[in-house]
C-alpha atoms as a PDB file:
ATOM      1  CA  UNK A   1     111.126  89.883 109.735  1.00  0.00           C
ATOM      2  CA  UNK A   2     112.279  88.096 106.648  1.00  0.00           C
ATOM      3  CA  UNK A   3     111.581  85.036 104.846  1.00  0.00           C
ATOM      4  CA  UNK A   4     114.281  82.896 106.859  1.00  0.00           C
ATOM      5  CA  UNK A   5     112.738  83.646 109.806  1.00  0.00           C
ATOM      6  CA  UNK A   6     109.450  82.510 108.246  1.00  0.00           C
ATOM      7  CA  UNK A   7     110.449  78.883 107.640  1.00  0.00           C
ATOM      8  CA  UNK A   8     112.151  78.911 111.256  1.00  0.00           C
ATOM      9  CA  UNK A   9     108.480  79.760 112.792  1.00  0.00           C
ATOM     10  CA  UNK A  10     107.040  76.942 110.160  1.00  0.00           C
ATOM     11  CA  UNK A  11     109.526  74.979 111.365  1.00  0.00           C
ATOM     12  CA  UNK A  12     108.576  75.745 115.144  1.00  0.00           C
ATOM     13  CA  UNK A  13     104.686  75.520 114.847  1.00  0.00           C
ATOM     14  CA  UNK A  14     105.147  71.617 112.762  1.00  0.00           C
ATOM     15  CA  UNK A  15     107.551  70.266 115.377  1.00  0.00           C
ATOM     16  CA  UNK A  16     106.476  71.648 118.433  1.00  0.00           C
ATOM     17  CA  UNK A  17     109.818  71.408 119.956  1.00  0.00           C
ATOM     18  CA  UNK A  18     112.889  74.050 119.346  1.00  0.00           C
ATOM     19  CA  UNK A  19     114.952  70.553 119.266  1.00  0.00           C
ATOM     20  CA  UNK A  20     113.323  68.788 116.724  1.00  0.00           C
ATOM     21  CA  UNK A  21     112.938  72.237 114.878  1.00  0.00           C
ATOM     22  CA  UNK A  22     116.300  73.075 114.941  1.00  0.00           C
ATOM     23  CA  UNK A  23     117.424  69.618 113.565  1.00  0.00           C
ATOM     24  CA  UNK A  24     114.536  70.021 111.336  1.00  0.00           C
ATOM     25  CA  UNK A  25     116.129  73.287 110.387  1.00  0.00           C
ATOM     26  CA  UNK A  26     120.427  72.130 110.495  1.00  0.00           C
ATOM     27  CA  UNK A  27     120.989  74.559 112.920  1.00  0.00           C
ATOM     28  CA  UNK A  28     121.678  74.504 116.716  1.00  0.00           C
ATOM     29  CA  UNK A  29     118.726  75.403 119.082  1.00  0.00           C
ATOM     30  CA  UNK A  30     120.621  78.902 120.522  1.00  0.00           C
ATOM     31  CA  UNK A  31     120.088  80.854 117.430  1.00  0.00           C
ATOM     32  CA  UNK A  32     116.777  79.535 116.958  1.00  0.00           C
ATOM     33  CA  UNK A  33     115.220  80.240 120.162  1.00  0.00           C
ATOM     34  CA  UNK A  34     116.905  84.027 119.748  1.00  0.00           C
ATOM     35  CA  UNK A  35     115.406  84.212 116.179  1.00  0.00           C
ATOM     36  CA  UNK A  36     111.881  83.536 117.448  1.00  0.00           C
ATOM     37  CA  UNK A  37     112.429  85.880 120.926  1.00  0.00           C
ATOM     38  CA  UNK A  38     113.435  88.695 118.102  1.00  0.00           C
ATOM     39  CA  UNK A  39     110.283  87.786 116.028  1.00  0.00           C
ATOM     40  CA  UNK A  40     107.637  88.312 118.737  1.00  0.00           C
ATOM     41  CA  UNK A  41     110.177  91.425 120.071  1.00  0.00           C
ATOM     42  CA  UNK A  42     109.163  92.993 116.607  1.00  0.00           C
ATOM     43  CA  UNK A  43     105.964  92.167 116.559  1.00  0.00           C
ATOM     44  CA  UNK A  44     104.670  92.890 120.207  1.00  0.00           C
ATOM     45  CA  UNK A  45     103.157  89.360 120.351  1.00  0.00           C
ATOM     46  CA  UNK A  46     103.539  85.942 122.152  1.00  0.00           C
ATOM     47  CA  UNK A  47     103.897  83.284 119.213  1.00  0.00           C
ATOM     48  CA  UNK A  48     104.130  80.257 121.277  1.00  0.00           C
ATOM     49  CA  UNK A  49     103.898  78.810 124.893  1.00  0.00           C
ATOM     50  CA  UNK A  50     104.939  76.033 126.534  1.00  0.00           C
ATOM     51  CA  UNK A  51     102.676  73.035 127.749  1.00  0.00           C
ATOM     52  CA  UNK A  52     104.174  70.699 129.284  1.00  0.00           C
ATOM     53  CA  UNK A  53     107.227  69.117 127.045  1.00  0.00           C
ATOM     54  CA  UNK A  54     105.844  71.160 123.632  1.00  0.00           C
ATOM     55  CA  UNK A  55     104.956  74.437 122.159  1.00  0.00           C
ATOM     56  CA  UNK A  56     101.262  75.566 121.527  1.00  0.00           C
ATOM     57  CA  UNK A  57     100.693  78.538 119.514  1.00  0.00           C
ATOM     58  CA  UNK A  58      98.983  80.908 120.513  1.00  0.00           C
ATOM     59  CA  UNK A  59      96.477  82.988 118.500  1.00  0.00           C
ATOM     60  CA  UNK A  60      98.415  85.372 117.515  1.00  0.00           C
ATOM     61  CA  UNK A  61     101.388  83.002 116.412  1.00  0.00           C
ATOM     62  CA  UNK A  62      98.366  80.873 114.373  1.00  0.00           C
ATOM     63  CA  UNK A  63      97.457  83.948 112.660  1.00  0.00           C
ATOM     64  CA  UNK A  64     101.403  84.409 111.338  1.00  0.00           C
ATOM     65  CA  UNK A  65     101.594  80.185 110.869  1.00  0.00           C
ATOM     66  CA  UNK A  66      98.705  80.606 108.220  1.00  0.00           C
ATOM     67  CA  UNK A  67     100.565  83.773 106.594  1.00  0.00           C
ATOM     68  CA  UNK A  68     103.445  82.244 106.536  1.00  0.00           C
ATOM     69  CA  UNK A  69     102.768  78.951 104.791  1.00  0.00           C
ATOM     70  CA  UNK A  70     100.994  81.087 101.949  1.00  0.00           C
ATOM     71  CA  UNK A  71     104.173  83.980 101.963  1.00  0.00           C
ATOM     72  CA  UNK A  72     106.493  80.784 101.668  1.00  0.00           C
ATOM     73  CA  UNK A  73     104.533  79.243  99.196  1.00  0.00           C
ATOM     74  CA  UNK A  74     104.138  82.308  96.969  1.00  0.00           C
ATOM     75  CA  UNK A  75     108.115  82.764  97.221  1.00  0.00           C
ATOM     76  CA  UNK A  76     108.678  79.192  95.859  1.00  0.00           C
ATOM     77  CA  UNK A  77     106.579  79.787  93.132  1.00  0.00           C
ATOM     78  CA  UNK A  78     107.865  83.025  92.156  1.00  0.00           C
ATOM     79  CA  UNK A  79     111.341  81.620  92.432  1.00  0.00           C
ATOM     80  CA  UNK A  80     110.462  78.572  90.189  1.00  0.00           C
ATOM     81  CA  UNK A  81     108.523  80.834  87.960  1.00  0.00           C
ATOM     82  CA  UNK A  82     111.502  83.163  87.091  1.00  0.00           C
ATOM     83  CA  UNK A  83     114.033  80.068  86.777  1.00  0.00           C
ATOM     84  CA  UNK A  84     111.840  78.725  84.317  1.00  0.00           C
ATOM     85  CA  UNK A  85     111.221  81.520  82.534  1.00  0.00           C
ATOM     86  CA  UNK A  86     114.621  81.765  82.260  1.00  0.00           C
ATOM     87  CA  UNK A  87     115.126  78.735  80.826  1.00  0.00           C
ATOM     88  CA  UNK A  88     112.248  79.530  78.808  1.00  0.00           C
ATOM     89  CA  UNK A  89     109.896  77.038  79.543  1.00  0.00           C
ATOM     90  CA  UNK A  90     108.015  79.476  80.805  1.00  0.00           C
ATOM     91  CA  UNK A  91     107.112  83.121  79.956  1.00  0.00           C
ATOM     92  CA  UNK A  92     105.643  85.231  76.377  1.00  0.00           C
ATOM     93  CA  UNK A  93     106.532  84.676  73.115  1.00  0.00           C
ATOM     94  CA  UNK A  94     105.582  88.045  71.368  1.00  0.00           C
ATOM     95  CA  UNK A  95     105.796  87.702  67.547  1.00  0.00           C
ATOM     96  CA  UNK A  96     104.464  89.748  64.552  1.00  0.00           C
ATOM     97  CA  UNK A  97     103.378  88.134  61.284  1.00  0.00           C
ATOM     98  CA  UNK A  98     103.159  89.731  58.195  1.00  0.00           C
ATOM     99  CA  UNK A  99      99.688  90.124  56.859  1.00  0.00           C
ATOM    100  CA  UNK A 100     100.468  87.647  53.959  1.00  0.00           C
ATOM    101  CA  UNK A 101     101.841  84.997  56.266  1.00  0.00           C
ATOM    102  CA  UNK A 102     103.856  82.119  56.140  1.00  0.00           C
ATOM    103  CA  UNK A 103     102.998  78.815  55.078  1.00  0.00           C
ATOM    104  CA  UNK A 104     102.850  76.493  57.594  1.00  0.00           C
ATOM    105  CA  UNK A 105     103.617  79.197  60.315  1.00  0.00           C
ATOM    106  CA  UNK A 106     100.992  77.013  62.252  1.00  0.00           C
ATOM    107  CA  UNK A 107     102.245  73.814  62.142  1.00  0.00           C
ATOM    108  CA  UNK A 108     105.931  75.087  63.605  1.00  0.00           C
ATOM    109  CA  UNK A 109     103.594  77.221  66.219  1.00  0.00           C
ATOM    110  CA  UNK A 110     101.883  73.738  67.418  1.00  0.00           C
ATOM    111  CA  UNK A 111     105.528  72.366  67.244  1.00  0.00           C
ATOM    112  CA  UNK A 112     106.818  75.116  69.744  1.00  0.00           C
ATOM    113  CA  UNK A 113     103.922  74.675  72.006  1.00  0.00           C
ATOM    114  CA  UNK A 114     104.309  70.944  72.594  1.00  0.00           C
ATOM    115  CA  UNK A 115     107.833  71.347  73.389  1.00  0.00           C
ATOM    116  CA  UNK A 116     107.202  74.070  75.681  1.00  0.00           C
ATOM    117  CA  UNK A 117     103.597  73.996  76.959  1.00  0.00           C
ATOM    118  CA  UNK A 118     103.655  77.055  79.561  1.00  0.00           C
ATOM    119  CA  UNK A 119     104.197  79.551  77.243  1.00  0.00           C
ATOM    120  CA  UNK A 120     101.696  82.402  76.279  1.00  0.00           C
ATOM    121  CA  UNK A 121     101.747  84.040  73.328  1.00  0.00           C
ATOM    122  CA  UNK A 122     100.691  87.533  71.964  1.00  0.00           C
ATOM    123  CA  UNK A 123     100.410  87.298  68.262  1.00  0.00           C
ATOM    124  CA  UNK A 124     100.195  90.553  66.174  1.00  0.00           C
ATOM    125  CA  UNK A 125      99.078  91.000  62.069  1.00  0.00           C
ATOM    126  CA  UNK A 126     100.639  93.436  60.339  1.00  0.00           C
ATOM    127  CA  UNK A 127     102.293  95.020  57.223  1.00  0.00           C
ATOM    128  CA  UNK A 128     105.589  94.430  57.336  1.00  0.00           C
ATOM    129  CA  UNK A 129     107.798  97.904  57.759  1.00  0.00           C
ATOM    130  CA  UNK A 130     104.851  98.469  60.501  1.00  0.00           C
ATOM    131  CA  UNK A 131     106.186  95.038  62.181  1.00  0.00           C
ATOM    132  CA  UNK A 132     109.514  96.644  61.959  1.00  0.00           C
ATOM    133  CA  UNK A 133     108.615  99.357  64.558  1.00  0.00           C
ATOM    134  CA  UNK A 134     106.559  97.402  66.922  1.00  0.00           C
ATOM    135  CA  UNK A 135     109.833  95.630  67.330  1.00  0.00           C
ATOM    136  CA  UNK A 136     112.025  98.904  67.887  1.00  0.00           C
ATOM    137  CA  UNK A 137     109.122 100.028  70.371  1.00  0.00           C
ATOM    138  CA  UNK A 138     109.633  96.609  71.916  1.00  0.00           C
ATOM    139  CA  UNK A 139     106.021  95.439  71.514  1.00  0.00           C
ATOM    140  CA  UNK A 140     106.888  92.240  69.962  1.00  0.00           C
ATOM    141  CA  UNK A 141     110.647  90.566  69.913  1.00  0.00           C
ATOM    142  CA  UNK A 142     110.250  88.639  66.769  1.00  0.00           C
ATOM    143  CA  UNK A 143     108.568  89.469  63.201  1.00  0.00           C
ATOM    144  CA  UNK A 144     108.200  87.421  60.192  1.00  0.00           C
ATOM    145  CA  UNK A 145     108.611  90.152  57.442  1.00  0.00           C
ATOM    146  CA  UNK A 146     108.867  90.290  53.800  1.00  0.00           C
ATOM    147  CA  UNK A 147     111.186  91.568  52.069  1.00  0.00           C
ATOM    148  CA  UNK A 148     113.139  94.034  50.518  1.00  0.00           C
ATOM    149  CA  UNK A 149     113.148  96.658  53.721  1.00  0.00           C
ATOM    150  CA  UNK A 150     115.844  98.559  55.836  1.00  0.00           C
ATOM    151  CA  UNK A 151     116.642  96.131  58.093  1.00  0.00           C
ATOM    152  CA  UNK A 152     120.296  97.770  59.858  1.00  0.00           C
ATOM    153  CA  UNK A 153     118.968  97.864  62.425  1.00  0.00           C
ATOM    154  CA  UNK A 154     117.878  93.961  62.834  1.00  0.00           C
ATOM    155  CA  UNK A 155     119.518  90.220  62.497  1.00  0.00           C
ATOM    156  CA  UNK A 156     117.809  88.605  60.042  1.00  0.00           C
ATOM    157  CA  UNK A 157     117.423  85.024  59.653  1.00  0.00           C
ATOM    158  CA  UNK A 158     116.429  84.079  55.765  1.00  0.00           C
ATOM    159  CA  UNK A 159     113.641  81.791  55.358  1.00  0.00           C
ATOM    160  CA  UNK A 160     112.670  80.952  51.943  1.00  0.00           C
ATOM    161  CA  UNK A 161     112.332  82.784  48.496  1.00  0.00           C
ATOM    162  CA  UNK A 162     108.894  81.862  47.143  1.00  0.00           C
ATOM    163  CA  UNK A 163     107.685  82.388  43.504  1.00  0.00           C
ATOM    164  CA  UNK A 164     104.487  84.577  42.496  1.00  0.00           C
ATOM    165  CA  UNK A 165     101.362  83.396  40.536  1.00  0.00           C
ATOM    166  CA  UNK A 166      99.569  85.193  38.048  1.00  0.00           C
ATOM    167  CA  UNK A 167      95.812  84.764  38.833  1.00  0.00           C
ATOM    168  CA  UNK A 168      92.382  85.271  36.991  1.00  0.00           C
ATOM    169  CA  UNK A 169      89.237  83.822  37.198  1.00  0.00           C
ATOM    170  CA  UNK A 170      88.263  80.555  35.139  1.00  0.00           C
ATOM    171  CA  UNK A 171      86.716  83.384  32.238  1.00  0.00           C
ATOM    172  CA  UNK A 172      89.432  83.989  31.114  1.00  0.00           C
ATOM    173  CA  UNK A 173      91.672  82.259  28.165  1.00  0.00           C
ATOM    174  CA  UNK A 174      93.807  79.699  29.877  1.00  0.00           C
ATOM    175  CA  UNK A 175      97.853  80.011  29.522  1.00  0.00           C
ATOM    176  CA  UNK A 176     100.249  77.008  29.864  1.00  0.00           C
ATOM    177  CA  UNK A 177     101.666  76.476  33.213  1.00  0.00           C
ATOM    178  CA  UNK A 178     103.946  79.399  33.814  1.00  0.00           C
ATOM    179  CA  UNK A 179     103.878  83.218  31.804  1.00  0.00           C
ATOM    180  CA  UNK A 180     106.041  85.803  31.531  1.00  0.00           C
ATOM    181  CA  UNK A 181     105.346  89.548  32.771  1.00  0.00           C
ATOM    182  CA  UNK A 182     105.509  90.693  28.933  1.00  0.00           C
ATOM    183  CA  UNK A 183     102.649  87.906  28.413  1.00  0.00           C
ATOM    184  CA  UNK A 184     100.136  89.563  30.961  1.00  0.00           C
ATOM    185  CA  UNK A 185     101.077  93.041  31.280  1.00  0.00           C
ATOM    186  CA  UNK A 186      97.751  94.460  29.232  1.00  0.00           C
ATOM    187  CA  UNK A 187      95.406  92.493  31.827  1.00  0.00           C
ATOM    188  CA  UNK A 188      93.735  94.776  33.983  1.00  0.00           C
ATOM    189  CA  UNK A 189      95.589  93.773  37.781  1.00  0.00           C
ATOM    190  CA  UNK A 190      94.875  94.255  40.992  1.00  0.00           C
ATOM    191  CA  UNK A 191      98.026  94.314  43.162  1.00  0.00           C
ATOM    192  CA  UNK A 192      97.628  92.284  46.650  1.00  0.00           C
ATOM    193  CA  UNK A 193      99.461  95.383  48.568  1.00  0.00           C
ATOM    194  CA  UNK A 194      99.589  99.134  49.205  1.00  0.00           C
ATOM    195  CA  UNK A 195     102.178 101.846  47.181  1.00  0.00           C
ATOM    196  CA  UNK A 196     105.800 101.707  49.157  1.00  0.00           C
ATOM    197  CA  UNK A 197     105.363  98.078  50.837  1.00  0.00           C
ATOM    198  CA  UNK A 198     107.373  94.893  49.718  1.00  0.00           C
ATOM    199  CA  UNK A 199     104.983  93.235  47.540  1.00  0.00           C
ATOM    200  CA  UNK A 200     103.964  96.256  45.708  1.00  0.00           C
ATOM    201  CA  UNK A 201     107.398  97.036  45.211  1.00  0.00           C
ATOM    202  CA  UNK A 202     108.463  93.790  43.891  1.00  0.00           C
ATOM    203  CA  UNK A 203     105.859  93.525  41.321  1.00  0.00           C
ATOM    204  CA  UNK A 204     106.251  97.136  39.511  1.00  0.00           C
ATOM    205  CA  UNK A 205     109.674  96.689  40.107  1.00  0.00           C
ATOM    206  CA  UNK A 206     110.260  93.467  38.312  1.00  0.00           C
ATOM    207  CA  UNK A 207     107.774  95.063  35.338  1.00  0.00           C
ATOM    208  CA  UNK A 208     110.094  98.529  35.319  1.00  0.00           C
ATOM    209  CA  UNK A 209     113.037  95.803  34.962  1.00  0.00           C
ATOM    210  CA  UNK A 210     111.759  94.723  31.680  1.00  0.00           C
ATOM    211  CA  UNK A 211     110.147  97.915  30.505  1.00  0.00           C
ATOM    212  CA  UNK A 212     107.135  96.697  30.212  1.00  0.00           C
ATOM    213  CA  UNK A 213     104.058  99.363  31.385  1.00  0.00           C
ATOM    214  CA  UNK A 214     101.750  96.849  33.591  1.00  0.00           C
ATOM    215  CA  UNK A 215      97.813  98.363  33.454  1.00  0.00           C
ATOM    216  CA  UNK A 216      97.644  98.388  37.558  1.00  0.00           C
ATOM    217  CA  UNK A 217      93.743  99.283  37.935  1.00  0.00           C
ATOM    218  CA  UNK A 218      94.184  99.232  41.923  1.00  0.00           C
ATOM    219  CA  UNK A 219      95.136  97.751  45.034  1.00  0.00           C
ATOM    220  CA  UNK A 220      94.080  95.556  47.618  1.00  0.00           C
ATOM    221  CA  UNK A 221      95.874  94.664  51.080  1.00  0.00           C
ATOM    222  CA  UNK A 222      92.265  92.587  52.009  1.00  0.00           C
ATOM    223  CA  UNK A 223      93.053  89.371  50.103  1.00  0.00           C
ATOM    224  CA  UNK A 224      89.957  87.355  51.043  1.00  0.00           C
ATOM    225  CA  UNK A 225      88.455  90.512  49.205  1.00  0.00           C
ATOM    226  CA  UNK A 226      90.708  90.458  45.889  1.00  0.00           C
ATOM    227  CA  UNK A 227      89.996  86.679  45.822  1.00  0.00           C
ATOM    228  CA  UNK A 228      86.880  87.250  45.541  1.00  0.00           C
ATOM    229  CA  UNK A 229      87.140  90.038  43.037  1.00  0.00           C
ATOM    230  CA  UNK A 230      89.121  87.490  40.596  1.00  0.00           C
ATOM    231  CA  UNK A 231      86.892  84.838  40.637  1.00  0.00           C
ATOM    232  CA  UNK A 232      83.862  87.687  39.652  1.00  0.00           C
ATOM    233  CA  UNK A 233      86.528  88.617  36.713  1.00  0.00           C
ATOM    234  CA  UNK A 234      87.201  92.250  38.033  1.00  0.00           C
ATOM    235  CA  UNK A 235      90.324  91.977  37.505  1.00  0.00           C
ATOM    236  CA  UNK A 236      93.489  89.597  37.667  1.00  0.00           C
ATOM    237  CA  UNK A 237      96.050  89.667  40.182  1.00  0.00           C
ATOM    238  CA  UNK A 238      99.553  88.290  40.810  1.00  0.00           C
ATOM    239  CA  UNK A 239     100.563  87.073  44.282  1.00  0.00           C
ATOM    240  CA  UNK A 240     102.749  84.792  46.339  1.00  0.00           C
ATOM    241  CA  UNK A 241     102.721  81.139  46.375  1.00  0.00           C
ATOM    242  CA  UNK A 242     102.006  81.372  50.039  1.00  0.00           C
ATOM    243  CA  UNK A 243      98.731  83.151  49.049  1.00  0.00           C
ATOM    244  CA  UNK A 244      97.775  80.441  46.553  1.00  0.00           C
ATOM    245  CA  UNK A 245      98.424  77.569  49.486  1.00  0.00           C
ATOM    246  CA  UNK A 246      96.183  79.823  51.898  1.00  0.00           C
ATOM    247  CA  UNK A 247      93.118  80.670  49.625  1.00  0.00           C
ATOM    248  CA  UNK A 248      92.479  77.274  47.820  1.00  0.00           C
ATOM    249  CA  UNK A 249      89.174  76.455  46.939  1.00  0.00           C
ATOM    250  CA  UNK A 250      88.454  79.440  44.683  1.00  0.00           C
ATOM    251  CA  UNK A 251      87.522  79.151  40.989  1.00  0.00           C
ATOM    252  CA  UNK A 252      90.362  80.403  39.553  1.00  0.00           C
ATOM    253  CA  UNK A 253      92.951  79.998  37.094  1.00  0.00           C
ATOM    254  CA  UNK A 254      96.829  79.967  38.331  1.00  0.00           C
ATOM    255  CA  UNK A 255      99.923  80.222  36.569  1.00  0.00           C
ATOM    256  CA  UNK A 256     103.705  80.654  37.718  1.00  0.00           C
ATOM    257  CA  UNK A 257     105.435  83.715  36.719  1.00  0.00           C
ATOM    258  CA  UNK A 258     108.321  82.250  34.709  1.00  0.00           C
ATOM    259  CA  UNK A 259     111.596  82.396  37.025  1.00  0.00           C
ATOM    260  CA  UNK A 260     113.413  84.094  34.392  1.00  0.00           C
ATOM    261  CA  UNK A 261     111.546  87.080  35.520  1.00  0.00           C
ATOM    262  CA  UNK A 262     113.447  86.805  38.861  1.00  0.00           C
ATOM    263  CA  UNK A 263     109.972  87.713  40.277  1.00  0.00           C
ATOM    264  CA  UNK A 264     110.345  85.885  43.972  1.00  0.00           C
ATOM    265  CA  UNK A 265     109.485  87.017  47.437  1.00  0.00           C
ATOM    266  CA  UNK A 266     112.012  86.657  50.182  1.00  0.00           C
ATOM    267  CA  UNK A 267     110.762  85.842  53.850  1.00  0.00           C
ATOM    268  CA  UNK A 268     112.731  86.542  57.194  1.00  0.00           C
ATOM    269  CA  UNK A 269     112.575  86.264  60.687  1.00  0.00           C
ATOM    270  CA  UNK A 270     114.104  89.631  62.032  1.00  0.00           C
ATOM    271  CA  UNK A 271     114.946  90.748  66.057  1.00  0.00           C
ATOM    272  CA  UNK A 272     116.402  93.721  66.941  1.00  0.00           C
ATOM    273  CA  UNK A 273     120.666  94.019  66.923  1.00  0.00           C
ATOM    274  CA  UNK A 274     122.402  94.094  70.117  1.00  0.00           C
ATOM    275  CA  UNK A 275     119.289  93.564  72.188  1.00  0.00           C
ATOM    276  CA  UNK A 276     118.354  90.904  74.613  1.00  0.00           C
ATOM    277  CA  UNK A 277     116.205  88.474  73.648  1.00  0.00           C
ATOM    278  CA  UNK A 278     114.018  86.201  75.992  1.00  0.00           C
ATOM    279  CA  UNK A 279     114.250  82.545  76.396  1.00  0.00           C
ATOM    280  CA  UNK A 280     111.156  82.139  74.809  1.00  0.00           C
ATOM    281  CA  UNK A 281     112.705  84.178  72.118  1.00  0.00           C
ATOM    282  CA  UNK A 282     115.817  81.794  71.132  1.00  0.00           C
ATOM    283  CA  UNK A 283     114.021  78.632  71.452  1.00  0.00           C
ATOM    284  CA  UNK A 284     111.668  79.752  68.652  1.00  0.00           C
ATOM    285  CA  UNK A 285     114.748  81.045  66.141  1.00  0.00           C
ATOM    286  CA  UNK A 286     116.873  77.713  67.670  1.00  0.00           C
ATOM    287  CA  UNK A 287     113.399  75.880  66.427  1.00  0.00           C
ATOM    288  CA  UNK A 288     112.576  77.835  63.470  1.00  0.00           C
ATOM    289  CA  UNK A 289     115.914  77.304  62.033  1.00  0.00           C
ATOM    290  CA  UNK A 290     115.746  73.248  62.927  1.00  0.00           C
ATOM    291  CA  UNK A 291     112.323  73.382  60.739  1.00  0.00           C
END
């Protein structure tokens, strides 16, 4: 018994005639009346009896109506489901952030859900080379990373360069509006990252660049945490604008690296090469690149 068979017995039970069923149904009442003689064959059972001009089911047939209307049902919605997630208007959107974020990475998630209101979402925070992998072990599709990283084996869709702030707390002697690297390399810093990740990286780097010997006196990935320990004049820090947009309110002095420094983060939107993406997928990039 299969789902066309299904909608004939619907068909059957509603009208109460094979006629008006099979009209119901654009077929002729021959095959009809063999399709429900092969149903109750296969299931041992009378469906239906006469009474006078119409059918009356019996209990046995009620018992398959009442299946059948849910079986039906279930199939429209499943086919309707899969079309749309197709389409992606439904379905997942699976994305990893880096643990430094984006500015305004929730303003073009509201965007994405009013346009497409069915879709779930499994948001993960992480480092970024650690985002890399969840992609390549096809936890999440999409990643907003910073960079520099390997990245052969993904497309990459730039973003924005953003420039870093020197920080300290409001105790400390106030500079114009920007410094230079040779200007606060003797402050004791705390660097808003762990050894071998991009932020880390970027900052000795662009130091090394100048020869100047920065006095690092730790790290800190937590950066509610290093906040705090600037404004309690531990130490200073430099981080990204992004940072600076995301932790306002703090009692702190700021001051833009000088862009001669070449001191600048660069922020992507990475998928893995050669691999199928989901609807969902490519109307966030299609979006993301529109913002």
């Amino acid at each position: 018994m299969d789902i066309r068979q299904l909608r004939y017995f619907i068909a059957i039970v509603e009208e109460k005639k094979i006629s008006a069923a099979a009209k119901r149904l654009h077929i002729s009442q021959p095959p009809l009346s063999q399709q429900l003689k092969a149903m109750e064959t296969e299931l041992g059972s009378k469906l239906v009896e006469r009474s006078g001009k119409y059918l009356v089911v019996t209990e046995a047939g009620n018992a398959l109506y009442k299946n059948a209307l849910e079986i039906t049902q279930l199939m429209e919605e499943t086919k309707t489901e899969v079309m749309e997630v197709g389409k992606g208007i439904n379905g997942r959107l699976t994305i990893g952030v880096n643990t430094f974020s984006v500015n305004g990475m929730s303003h073009i998630l509201e965007q994405y859900q009013k346009q497409f209101p069915k879709i779930t979402y499994k948001i993960q925070q992480n480092e970024s080379s650690i985002l890399c992998q969840l992609i390549r072990d096809r936890i999440v599709e999409l990643a907003i990373i910073r960079m520099p990283l390997n990245l052969d084996d993904f497309s990459v869709l730039h973003l924005c360069n953003e420039p870093f702030y020197f920080i300290t707390s409001r105790k400390q002697t106030s500079f114009d509006q920007e410094v230079t690297l040779d200007e606060i390399q003797h402050y004791p810093l705390l660097i808003p990252s762990t050894e071998g990740l991009g932020v880390h990286y970027l900052i000795l780097e662009a130091f090394s660049r100048f020869k100047l010997h920065p006095n690092i006196v730790g790290e800190c990935s937590d950066i509610s945490l290093l906040m705090d320990l600037v404004t309690a004049d531990f130490a200073a820090s430099i981080i990204p604008e992004t940072l600076l947009h995301r932790f306002q309110g703090y009692p702190i002095n700021a001051y833009r690296i000088t862009s001669t420094t070449e001191l600048t983060g660069s922020v992507g939107l990475i998928w893995l090469k050669d691999h199928s993406l989901s609807k969902a997928a490519q109307n966030f990039i299609e979006m993301f690149q529109n913002v």
